[in-house]
Protein backbone atom coordinates (compact mmCIF):
# COMPACT_ATOMS: atom_id res chain seq x y z
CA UNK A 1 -30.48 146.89 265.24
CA UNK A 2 -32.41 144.87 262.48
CA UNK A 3 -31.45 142.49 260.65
CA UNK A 4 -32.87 140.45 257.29
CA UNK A 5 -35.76 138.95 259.50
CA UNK A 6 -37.16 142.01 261.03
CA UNK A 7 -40.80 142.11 260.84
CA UNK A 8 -41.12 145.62 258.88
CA UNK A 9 -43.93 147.86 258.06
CA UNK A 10 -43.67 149.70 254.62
CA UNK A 11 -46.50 152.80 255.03
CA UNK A 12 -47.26 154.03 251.68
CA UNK A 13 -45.55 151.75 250.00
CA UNK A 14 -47.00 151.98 246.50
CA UNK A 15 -46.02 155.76 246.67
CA UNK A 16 -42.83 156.82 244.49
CA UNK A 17 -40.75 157.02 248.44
CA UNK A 18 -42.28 154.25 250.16
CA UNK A 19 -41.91 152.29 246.81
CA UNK A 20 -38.05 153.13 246.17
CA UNK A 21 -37.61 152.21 250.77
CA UNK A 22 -38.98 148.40 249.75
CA UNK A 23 -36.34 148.05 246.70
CA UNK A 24 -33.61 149.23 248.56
CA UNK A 25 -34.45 146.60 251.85
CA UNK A 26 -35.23 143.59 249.13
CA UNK A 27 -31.94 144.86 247.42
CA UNK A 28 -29.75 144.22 251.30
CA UNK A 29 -32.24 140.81 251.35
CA UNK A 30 -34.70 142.16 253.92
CA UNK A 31 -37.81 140.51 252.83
CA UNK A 32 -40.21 140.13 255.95
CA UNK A 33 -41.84 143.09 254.76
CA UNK A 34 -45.75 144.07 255.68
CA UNK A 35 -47.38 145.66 252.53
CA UNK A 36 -50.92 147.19 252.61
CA UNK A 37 -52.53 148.96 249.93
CA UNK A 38 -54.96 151.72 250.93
CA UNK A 39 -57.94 149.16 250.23
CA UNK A 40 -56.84 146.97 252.43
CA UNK A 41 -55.98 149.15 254.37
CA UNK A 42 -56.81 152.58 255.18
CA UNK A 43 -54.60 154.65 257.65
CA UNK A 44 -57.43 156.99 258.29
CA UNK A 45 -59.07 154.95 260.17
CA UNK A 46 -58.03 154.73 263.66
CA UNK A 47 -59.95 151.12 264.48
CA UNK A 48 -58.84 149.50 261.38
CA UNK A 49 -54.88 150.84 261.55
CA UNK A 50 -54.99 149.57 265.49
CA UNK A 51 -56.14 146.37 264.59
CA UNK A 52 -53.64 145.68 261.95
CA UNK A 53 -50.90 146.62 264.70
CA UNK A 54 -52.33 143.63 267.06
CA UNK A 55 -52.71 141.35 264.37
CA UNK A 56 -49.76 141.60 262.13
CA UNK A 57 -47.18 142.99 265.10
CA UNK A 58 -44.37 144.79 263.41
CA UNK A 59 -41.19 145.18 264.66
CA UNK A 60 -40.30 148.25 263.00
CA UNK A 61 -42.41 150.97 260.99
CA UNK A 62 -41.53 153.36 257.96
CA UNK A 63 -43.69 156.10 257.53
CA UNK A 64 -43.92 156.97 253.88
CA UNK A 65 -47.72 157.42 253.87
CA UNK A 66 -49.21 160.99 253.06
CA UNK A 67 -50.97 163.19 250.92
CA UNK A 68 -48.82 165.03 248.97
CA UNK A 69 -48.73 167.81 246.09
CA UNK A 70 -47.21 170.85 244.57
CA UNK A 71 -47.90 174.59 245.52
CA UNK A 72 -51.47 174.22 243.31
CA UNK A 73 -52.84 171.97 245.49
CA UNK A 74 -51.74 172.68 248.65
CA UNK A 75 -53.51 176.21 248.06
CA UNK A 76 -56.64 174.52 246.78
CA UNK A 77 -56.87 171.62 249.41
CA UNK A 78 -55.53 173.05 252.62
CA UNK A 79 -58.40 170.81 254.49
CA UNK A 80 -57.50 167.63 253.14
CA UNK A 81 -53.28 168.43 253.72
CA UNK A 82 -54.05 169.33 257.06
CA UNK A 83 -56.48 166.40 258.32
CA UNK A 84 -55.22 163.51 255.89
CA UNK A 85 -52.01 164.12 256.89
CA UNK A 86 -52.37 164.13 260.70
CA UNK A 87 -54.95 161.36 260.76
CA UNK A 88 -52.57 159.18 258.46
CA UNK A 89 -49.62 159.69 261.17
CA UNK A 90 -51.25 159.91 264.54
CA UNK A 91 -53.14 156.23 263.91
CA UNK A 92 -49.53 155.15 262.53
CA UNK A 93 -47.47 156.51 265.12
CA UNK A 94 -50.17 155.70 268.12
CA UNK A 95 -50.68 152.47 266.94
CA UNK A 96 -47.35 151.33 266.14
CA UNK A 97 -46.47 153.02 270.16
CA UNK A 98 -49.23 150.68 272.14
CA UNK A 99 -48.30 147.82 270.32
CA UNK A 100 -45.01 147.55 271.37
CA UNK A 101 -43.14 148.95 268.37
CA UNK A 102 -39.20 150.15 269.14
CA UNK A 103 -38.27 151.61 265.38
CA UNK A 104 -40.22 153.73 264.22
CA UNK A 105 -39.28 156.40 261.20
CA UNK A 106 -41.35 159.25 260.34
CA UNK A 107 -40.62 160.85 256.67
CA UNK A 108 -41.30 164.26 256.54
CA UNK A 109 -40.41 167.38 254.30
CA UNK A 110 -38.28 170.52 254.26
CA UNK A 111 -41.23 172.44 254.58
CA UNK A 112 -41.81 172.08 258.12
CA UNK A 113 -38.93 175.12 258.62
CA UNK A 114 -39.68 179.09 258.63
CA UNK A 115 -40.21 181.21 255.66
CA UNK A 116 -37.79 183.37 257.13
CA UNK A 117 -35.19 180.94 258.94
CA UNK A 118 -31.37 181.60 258.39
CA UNK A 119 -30.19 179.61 255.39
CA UNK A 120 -29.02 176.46 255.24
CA UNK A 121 -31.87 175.29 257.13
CA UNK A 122 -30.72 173.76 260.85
CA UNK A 123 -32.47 171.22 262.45
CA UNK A 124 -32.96 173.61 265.18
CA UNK A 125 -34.83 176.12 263.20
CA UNK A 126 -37.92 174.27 263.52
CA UNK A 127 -40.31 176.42 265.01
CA UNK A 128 -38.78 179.78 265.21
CA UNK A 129 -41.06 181.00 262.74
CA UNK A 130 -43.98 181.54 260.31
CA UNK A 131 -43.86 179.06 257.62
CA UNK A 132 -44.85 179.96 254.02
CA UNK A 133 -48.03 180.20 253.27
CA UNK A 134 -47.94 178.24 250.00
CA UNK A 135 -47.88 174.60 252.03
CA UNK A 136 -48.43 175.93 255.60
CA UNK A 137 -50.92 172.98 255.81
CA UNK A 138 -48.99 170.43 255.02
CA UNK A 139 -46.14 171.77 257.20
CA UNK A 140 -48.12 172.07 260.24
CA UNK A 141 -49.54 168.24 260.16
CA UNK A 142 -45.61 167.36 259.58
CA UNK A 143 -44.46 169.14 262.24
CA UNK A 144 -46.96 167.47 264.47
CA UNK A 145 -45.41 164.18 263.44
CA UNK A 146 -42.35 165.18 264.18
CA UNK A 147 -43.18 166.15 267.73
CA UNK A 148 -45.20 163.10 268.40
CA UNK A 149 -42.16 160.75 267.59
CA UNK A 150 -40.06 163.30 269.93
CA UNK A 151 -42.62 163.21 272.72
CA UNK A 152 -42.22 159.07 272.63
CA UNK A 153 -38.17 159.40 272.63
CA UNK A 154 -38.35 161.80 275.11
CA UNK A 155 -40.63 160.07 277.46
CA UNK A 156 -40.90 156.75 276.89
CA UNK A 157 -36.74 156.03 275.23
CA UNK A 158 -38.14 154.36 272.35
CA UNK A 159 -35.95 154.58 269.26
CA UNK A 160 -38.24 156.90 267.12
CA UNK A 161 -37.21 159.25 264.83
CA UNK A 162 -37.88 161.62 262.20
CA UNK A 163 -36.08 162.41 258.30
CA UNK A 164 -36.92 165.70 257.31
CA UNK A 165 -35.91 165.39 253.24
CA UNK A 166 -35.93 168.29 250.71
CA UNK A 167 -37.24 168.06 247.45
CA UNK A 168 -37.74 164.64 246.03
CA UNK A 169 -38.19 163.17 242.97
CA UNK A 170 -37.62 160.12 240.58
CA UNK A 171 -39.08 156.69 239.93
CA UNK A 172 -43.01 156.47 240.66
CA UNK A 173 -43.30 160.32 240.88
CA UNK A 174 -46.35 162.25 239.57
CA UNK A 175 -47.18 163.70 236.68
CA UNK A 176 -50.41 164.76 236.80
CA UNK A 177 -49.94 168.66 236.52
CA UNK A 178 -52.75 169.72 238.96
CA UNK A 179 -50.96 168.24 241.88
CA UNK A 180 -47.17 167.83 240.93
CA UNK A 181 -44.12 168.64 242.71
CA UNK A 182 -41.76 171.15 240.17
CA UNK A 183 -39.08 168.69 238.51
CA UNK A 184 -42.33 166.04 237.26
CA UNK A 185 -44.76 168.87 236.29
CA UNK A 186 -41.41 170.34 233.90
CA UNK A 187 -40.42 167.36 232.80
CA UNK A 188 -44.67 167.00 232.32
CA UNK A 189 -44.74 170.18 230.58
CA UNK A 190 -41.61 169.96 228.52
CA UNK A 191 -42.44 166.77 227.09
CA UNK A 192 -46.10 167.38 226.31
CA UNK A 193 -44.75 170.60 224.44
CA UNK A 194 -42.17 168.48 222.35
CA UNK A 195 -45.38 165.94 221.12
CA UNK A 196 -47.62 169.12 220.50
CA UNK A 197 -44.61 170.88 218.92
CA UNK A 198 -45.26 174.08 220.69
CA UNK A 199 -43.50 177.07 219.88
CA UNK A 200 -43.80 177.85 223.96
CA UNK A 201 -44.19 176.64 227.66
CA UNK A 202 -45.52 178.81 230.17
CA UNK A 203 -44.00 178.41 233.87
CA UNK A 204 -45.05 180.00 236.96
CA UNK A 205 -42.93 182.52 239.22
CA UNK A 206 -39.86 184.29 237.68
CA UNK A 207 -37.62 181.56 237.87
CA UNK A 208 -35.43 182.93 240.69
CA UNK A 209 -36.07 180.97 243.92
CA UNK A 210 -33.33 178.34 244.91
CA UNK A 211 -34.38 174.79 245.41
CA UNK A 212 -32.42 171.76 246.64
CA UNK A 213 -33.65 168.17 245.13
CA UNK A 214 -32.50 164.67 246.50
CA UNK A 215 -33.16 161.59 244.19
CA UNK A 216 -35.72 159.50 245.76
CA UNK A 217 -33.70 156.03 245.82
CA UNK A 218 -31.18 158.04 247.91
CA UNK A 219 -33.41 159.18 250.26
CA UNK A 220 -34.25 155.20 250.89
CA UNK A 221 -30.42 154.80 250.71
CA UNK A 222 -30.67 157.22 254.25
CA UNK A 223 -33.72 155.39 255.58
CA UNK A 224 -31.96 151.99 255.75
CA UNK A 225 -28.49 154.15 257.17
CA UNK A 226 -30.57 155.50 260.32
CA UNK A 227 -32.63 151.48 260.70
CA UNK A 228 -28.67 149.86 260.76
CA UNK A 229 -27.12 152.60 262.78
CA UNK A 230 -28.19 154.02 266.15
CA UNK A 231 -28.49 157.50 266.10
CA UNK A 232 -29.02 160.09 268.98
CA UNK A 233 -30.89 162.92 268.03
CA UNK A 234 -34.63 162.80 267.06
CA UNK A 235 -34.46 164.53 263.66
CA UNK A 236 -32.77 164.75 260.79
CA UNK A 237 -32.22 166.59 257.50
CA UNK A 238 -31.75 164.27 254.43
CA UNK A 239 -30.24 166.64 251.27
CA UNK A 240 -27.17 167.09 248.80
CA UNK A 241 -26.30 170.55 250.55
CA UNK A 242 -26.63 171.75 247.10
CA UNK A 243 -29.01 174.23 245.76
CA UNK A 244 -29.77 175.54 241.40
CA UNK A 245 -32.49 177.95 240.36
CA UNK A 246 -35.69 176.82 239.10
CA UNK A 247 -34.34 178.46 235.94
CA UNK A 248 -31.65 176.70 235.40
CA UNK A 249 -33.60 173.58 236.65
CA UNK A 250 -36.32 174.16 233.39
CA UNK A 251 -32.88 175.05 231.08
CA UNK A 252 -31.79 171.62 232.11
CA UNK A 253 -34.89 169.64 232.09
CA UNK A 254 -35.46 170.97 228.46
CA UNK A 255 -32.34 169.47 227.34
CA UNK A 256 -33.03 166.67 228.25
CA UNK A 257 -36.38 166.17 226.93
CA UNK A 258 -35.02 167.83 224.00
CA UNK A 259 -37.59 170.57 223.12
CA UNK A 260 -36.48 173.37 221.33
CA UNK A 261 -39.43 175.78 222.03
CA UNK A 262 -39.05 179.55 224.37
CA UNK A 263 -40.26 179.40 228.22
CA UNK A 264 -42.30 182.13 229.14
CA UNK A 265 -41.98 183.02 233.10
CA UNK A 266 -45.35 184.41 234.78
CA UNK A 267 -44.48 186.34 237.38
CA UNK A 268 -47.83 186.71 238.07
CA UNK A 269 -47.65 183.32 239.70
CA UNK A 270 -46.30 182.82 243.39
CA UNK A 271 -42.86 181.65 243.21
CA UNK A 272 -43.00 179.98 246.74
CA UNK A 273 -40.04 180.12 249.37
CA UNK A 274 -36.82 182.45 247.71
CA UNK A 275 -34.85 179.81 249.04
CA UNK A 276 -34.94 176.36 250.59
CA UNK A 277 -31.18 174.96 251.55
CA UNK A 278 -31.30 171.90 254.21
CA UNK A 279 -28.11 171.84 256.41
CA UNK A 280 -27.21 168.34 256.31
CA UNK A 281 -24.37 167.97 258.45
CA UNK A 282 -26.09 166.26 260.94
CA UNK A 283 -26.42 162.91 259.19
CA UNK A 284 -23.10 163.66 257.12
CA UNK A 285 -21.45 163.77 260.12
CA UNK A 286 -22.92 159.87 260.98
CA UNK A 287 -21.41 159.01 258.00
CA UNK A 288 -24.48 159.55 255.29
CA UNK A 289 -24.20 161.63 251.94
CA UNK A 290 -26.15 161.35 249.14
CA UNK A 291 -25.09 159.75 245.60
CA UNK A 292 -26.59 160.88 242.67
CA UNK A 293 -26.25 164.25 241.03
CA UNK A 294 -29.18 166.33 239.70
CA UNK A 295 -28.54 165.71 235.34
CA UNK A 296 -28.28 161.80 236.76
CA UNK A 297 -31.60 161.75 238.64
CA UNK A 298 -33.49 163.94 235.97
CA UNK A 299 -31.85 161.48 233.25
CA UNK A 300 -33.36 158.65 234.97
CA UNK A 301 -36.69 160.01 235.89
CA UNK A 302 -37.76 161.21 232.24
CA UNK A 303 -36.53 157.90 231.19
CA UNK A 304 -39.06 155.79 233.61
CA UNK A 305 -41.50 158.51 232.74
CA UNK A 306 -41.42 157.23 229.00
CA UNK A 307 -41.41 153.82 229.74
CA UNK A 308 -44.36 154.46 231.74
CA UNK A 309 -46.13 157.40 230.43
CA UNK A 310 -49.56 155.01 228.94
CA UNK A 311 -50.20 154.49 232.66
CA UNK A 312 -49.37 156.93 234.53
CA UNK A 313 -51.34 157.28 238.10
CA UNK A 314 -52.69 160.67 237.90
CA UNK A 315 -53.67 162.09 241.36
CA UNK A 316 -57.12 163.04 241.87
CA UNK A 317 -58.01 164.82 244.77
């Protein structure tokens, strides 16, 4: 168990997860927190991330470092998803190992399950299947992850484990449109179009597929569950167990950014997975369920998005 004096490790912290994981342990008064930035330090580098483990000696490690992006970039970068991605974890989760760490969580993504896996998505699903070919890049490094931390369980008893959360968003998301998840490139889009005064915004797909999204503060809200409660299995789903249309999605995004304009659908552009429903019984059944509803979350995202919007941190990749 931890308690206010564990020595924690924050990966990724300045990211909009690993951000909203160190406000929710200050917030319970855990405050012996290790914080790098990627200059000083870079978890590509195998030397640098194993010396950082001797010096500094963690007690427990979050994993909320990766290289992330919407269907755009996955297809343009599948290289960089891949290889980031897997180097970023394996010197985490190898260095964090032969130093001694017990607690280690790895934060993963829906993605990771089949294209064509029975709805909602089980825990046991994982590998049964092809995965969609829109992130397949980013899934495979994941799912890597994933194993590594079940290898270690498995063979050595140490108390890793892996969250596999849908859709996120909120605080600290991105914006920038060429790399964006779906709820900040609408809410992106959608505002941009209300300052232009647009008569139109043109979205990609038809609007169809079903998506499940999780606000990100209560996906730290599950992180801190699994650190204070010992838990059995190796991996876990972290969702609502509720899924809405990407249509109705944009409807209610453009409420509440209040533009008035028409969407235009371009079905011409890939939609993605039809459907993407987490079973989260798993964790429910430990005694976790999420808090805040989708017309909250979006509320309080475009809201930090305006307060914020002269400097946003556009991703370049």
């Amino acid at each position: 168990m931890i308690n206010e004096n564990s020595k924690i490790f924050v990966a990724g912290h300045n990211g909009m997860v690993g951000s909203s994981i160190v406000r929710k342990l200050r917030i319970e008064g855990y405050n012996n927190l290790i914080l790098k930035s990627r200059c000083e330090l870079d978890l590509t580098k195998q030397f640098d991330v194993n010396n950082f483990f001797k010096i500094e000696r963690p007690e427990v490690v979050i994993d909320a470092a990766a290289k992330v992006g919407g269907i755009l970039a996955n297809k343009d970068y599948p290289y960089q998803f891949l290889m980031e991605n897997m180097q970023i974890q394996n010197n985490l989760i190898d260095g964090a190992f032969t130093s001694g760490v017990e607690r280690f969580v790895f934060l993963g993504s829906s993605c990771i399950y089949p294209k064509s896996a029975q709805q909602p998505l089980k825990e046991e699903s994982l590998l049964t299947g092809s995965l969609e070919s829109t992130n397949e890049w980013y899934a495979i490094a994941k799912i890597s992850g994933v194993k590594a931390c079940e290898s270690i369980k498995k063979q050595f008893k140490k108390n890793y484990l892996s969250l596999m959360p849908t859709n996120l968003y909120g605080y600290c998301d991105n914006f920038d449109l060429k790399s964006s998840h779906v709820i900040p490139a609408l809410i992106r889009k959608f505002h941009d179009a209300k300052e232009k005064n647009n008569k139109s915004v043109t979205l990609w797909g038809d609007g169809m597929p079903m998506r499940e999204f999780l606000f990100v503060d209560d996906l730290a809200d599950a992180v801190f569950f699994v650190l204070k409660n010992k838990l059995s299995e190796n991996l876990y789903n972290v969702g609502t167990g509720k899924e809405v249309s990407i249509k109705l999605l944009a409807k209610t995004i453009q409420k509440q950014i209040g533009y008035n304009g028409k969407i235009i659908w371009d079905s011409s552009k890939p939609n993605g997975t039809e459907r993407k429903l987490l079973d989260v019984s798993k964790l429910k059944n430990k005694g976790w369920i999420y808090s805040t509803e989708l017309n909250d979350g979006i509320k309080k995202t475009y809201g930090w998005f305006l307060e914020n919007i002269s400097n946003l941190r556009e991703i370049k990749l």
